[in-house]
PDB file of N, CA and C in Angstrom:
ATOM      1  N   UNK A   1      86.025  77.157 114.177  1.00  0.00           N
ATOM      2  CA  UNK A   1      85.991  78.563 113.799  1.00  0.00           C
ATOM      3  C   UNK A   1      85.641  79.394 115.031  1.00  0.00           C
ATOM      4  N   UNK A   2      86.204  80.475 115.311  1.00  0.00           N
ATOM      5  CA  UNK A   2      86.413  81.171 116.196  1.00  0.00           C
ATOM      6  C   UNK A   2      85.001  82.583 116.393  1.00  0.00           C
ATOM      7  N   UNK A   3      84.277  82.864 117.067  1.00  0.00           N
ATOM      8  CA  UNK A   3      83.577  83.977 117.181  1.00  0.00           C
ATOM      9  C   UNK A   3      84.168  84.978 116.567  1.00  0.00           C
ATOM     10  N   UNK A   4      85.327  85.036 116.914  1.00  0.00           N
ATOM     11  CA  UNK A   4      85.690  86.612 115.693  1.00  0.00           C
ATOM     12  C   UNK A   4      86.125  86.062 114.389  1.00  0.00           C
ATOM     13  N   UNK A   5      86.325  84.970 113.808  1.00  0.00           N
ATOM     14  CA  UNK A   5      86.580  84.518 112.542  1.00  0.00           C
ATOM     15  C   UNK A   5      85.212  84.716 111.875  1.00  0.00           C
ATOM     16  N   UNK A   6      83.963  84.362 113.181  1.00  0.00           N
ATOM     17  CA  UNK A   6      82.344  84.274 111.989  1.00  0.00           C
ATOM     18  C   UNK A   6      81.886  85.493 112.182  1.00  0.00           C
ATOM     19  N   UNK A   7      82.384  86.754 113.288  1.00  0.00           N
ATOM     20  CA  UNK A   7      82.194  87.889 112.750  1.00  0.00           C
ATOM     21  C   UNK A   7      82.511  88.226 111.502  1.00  0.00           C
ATOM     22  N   UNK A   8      84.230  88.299 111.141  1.00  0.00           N
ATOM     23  CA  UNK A   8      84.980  88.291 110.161  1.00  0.00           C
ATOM     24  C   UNK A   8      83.884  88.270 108.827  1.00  0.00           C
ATOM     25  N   UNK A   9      83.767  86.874 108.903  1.00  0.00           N
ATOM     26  CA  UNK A   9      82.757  86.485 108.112  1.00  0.00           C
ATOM     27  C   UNK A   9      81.460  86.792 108.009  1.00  0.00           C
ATOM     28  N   UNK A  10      80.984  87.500 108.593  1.00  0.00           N
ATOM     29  CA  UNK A  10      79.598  87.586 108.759  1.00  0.00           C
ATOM     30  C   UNK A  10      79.220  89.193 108.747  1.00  0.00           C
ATOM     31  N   UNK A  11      80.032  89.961 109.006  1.00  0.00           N
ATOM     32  CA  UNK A  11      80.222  91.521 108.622  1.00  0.00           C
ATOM     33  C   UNK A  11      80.802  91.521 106.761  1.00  0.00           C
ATOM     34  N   UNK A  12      81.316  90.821 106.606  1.00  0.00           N
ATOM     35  CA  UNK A  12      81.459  90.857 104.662  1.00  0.00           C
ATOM     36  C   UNK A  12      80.805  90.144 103.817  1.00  0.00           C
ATOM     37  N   UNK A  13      79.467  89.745 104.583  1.00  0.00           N
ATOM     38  CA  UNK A  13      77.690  89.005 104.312  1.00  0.00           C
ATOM     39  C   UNK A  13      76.982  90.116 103.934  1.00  0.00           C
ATOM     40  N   UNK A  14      77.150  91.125 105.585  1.00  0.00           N
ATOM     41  CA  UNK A  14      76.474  91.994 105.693  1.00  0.00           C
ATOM     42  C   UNK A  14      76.911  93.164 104.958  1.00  0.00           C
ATOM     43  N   UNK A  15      78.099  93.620 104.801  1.00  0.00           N
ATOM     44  CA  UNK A  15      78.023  94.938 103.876  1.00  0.00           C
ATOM     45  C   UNK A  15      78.098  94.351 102.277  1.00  0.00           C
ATOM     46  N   UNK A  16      78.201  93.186 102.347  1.00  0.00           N
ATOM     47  CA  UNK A  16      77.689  93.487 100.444  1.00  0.00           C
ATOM     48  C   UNK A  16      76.774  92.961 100.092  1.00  0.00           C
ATOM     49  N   UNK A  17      75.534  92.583 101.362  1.00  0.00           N
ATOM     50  CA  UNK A  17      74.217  92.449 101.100  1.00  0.00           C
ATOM     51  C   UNK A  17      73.913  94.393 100.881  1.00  0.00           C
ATOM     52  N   UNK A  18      74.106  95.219 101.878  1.00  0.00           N
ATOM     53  CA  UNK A  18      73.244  95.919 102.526  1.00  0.00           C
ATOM     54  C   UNK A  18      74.629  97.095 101.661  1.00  0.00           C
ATOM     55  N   UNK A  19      75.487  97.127 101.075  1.00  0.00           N
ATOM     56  CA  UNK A  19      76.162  97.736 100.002  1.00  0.00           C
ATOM     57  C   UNK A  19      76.637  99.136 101.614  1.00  0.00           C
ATOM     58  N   UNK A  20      77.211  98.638 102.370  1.00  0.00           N
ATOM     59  CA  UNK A  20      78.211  99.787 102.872  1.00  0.00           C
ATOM     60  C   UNK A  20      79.404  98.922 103.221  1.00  0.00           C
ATOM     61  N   UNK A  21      80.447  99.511 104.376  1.00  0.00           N
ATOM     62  CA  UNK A  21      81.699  99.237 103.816  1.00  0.00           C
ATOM     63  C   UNK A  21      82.168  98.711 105.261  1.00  0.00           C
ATOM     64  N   UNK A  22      82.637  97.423 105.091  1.00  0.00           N
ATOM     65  CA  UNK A  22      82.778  96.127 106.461  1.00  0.00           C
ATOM     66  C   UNK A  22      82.984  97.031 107.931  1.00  0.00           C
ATOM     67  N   UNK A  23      83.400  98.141 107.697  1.00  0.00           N
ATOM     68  CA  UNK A  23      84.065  98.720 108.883  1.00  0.00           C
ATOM     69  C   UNK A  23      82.739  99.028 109.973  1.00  0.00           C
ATOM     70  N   UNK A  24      81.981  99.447 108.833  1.00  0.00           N
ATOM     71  CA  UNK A  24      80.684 100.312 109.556  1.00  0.00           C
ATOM     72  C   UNK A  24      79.513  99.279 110.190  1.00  0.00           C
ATOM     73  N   UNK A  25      80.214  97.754 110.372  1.00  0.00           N
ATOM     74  CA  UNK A  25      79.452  96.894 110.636  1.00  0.00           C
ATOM     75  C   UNK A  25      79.795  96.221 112.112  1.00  0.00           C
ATOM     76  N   UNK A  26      79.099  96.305 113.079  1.00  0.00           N
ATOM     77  CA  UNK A  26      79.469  95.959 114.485  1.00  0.00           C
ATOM     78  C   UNK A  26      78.662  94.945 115.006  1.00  0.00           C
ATOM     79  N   UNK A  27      79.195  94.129 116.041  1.00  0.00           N
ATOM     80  CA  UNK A  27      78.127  93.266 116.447  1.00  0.00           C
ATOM     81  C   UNK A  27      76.872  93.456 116.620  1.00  0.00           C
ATOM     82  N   UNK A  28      76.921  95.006 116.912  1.00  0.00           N
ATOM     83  CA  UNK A  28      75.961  95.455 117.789  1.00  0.00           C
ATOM     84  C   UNK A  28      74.889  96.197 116.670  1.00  0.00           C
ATOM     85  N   UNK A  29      75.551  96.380 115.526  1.00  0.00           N
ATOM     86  CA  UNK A  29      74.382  96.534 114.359  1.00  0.00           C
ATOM     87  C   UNK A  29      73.202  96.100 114.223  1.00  0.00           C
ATOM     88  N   UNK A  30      72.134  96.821 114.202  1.00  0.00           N
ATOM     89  CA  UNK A  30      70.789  96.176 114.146  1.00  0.00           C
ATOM     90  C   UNK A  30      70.182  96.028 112.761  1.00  0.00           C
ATOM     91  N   UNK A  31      69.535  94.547 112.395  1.00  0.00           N
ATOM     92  CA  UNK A  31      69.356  94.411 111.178  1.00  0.00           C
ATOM     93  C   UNK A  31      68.203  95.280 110.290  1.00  0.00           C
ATOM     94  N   UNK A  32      67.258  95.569 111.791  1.00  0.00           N
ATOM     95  CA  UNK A  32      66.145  96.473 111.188  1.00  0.00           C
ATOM     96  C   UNK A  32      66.504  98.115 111.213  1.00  0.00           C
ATOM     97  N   UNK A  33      66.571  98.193 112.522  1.00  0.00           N
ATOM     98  CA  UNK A  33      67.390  99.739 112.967  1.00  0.00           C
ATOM     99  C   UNK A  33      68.064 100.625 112.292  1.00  0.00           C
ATOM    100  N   UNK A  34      69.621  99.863 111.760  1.00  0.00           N
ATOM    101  CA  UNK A  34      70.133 100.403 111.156  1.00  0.00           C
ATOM    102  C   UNK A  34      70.799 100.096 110.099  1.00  0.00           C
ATOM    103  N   UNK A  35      70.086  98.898 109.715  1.00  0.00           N
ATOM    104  CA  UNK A  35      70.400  98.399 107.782  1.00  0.00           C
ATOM    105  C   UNK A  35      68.931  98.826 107.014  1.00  0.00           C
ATOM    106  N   UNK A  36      67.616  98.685 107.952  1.00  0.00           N
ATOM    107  CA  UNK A  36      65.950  99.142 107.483  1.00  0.00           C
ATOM    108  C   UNK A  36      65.857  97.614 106.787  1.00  0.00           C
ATOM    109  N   UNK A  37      66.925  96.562 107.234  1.00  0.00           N
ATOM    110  CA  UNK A  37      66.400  95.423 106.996  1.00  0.00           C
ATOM    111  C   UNK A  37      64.736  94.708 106.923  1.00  0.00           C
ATOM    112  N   UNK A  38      64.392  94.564 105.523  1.00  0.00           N
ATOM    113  CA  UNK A  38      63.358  93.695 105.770  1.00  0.00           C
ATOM    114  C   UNK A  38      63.076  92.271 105.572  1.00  0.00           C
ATOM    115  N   UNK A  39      62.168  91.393 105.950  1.00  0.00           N
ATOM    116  CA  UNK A  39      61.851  89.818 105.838  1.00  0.00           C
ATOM    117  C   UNK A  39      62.446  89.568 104.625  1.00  0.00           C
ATOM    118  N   UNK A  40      62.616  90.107 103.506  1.00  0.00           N
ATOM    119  CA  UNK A  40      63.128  89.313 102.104  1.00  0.00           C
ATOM    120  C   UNK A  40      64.666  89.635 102.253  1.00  0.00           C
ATOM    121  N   UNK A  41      65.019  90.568 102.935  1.00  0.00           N
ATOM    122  CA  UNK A  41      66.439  91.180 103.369  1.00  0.00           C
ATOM    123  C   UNK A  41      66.997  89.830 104.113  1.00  0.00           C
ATOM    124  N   UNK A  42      66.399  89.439 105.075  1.00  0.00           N
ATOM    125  CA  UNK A  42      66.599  88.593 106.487  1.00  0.00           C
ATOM    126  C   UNK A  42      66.449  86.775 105.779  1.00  0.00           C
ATOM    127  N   UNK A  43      66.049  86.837 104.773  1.00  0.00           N
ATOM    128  CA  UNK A  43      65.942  85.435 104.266  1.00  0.00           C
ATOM    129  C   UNK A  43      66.929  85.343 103.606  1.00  0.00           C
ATOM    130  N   UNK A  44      67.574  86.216 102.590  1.00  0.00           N
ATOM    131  CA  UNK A  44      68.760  86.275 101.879  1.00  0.00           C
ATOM    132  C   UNK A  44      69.695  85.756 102.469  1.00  0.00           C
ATOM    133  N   UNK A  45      69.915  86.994 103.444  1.00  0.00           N
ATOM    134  CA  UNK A  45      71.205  87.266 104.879  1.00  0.00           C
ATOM    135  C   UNK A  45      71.681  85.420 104.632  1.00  0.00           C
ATOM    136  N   UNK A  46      69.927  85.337 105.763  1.00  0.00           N
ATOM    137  CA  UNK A  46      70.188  83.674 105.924  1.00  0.00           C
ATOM    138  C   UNK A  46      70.777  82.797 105.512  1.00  0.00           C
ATOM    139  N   UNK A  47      70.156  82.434 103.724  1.00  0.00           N
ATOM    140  CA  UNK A  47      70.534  81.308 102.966  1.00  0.00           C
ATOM    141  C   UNK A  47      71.900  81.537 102.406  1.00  0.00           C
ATOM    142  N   UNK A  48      72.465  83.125 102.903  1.00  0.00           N
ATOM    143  CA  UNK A  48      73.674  83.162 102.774  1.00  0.00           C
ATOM    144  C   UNK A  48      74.662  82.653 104.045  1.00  0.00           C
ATOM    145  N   UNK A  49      74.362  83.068 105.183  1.00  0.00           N
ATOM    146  CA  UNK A  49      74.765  82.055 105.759  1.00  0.00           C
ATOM    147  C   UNK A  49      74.825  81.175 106.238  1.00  0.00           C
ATOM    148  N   UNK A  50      74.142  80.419 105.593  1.00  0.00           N
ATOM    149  CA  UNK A  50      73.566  78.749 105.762  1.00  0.00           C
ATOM    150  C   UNK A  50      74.440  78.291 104.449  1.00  0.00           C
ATOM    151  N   UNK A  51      74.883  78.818 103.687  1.00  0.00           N
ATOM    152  CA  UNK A  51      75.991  78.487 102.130  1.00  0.00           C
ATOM    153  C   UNK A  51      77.214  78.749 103.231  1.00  0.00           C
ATOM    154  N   UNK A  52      77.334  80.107 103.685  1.00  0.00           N
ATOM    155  CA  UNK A  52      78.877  80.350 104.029  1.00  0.00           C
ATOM    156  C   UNK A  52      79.148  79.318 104.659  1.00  0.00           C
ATOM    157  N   UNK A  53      78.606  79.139 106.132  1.00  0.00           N
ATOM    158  CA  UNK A  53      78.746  78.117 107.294  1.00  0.00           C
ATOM    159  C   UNK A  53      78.493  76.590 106.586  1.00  0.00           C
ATOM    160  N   UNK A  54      78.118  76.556 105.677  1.00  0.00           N
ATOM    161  CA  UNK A  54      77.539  75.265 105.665  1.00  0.00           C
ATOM    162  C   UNK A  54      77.240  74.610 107.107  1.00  0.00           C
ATOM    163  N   UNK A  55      75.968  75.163 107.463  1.00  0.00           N
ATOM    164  CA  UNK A  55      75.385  74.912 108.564  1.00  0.00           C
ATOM    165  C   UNK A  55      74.081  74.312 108.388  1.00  0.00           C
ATOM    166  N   UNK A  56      73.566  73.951 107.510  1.00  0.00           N
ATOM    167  CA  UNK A  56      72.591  73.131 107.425  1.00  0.00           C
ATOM    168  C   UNK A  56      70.749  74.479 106.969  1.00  0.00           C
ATOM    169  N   UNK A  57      69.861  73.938 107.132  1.00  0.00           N
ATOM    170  CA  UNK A  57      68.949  74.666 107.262  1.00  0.00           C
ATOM    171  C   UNK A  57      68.182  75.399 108.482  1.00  0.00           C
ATOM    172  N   UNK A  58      68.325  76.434 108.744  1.00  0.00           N
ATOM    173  CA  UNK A  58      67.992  77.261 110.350  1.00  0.00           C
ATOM    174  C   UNK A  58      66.352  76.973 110.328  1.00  0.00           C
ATOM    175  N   UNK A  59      66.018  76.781 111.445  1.00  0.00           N
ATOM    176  CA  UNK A  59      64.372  76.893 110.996  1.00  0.00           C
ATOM    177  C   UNK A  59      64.287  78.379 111.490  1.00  0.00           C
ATOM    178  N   UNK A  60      62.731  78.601 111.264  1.00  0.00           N
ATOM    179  CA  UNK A  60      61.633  79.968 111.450  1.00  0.00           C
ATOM    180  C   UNK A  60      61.867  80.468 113.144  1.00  0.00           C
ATOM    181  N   UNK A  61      61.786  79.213 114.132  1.00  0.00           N
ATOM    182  CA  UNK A  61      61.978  79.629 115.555  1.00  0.00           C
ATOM    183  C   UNK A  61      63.392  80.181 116.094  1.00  0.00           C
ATOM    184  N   UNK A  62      64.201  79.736 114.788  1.00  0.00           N
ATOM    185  CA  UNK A  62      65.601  80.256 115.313  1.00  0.00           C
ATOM    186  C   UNK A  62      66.120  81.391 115.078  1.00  0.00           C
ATOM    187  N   UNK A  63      65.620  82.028 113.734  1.00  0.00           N
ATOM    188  CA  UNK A  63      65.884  83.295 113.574  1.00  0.00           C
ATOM    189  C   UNK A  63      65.191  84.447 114.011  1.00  0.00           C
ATOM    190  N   UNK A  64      63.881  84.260 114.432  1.00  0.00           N
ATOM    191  CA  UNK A  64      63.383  85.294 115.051  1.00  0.00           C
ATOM    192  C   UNK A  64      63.534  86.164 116.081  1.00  0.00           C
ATOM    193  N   UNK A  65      64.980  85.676 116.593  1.00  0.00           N
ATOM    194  CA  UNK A  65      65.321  85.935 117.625  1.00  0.00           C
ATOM    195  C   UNK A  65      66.758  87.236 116.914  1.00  0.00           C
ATOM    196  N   UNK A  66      66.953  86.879 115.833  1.00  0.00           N
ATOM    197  CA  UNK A  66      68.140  87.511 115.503  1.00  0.00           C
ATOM    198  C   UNK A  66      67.622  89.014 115.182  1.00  0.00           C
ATOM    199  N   UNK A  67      68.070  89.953 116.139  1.00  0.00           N
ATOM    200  CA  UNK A  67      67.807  91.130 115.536  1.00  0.00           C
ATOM    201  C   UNK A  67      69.040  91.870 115.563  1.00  0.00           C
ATOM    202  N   UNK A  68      70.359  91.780 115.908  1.00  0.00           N
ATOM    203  CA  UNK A  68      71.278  92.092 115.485  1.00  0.00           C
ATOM    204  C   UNK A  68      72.619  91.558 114.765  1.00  0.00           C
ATOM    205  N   UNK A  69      73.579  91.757 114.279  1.00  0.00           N
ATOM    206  CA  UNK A  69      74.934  90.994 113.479  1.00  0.00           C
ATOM    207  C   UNK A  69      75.270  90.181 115.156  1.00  0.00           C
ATOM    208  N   UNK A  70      75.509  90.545 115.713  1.00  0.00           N
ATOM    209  CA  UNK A  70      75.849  89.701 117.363  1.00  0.00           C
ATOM    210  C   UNK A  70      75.106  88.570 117.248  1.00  0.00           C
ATOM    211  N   UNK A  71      73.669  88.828 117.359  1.00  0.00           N
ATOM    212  CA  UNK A  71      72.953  87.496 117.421  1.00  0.00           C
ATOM    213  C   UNK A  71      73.340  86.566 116.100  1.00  0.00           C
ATOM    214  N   UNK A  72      73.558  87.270 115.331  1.00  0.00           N
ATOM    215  CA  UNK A  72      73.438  86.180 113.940  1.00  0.00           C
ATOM    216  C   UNK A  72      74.855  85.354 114.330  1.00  0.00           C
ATOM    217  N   UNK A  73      75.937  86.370 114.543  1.00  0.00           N
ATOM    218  CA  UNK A  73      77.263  85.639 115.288  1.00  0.00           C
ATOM    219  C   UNK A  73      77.252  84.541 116.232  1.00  0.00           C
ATOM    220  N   UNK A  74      76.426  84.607 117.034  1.00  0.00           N
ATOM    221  CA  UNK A  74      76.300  83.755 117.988  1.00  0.00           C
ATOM    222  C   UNK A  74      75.157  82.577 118.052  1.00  0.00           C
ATOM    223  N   UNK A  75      74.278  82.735 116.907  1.00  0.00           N
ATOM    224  CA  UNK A  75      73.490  81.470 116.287  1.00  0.00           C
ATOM    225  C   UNK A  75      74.424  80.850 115.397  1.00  0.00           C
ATOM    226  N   UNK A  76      75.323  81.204 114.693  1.00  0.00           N
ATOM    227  CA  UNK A  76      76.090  80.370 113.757  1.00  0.00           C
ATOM    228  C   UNK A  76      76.972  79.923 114.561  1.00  0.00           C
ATOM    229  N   UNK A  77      77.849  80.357 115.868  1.00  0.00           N
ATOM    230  CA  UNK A  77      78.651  79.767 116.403  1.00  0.00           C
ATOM    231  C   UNK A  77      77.933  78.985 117.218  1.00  0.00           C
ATOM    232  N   UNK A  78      77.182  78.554 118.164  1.00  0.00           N
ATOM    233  CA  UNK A  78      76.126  77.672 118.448  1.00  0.00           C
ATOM    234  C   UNK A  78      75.705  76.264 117.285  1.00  0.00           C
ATOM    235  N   UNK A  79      75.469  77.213 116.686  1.00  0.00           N
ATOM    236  CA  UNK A  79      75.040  75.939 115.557  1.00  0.00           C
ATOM    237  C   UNK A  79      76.583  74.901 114.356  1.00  0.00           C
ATOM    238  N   UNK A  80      77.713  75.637 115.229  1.00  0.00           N
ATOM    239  CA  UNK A  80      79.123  74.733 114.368  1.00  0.00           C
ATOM    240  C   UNK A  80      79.578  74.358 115.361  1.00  0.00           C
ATOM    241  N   UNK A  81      78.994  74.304 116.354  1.00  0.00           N
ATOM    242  CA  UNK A  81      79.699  73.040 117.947  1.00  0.00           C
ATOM    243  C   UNK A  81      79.456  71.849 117.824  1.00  0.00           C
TER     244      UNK A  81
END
């Protein structure tokens, strides 16, 4: 799967978690910034894409790092090599 296939995928996570519309979703989107994402927001996200990817279980040290749709893009593509 391709970086822009798990964008693809990972921007139509994010707008029908966070209820706006795929377009308005960029790598560069910030989960706190500009979704007001919070910790029960960011666990959802997750175990949703830990179902989509079937990627297994992320631990606590790996996501803390994710503060935008980019990063989340690029931990899931990392983690399907």
């Amino acid at each position: 799967m391709s970086v822009d296939e798990i964008f693809q995928t990972m921007r139509d996570l994010v707008s029908e978690q966070f209820a706006m519309e795929p377009a308005e979703v960029t790598m560069d989107t910030s989960f706190e910034e500009d979704l007001g994402a919070d910790s029960v927001d960011l666990v959802e996200l997750v175990m949703a894409m830990e179902e989509e990817f079937d990627m297994g279980e992320a631990n606590e040290d790996e996501l803390a790092g994710l503060k935008t749709v980019g990063d989340a893009v690029n931990f899931v593509a990392s983690k399907l090599k």
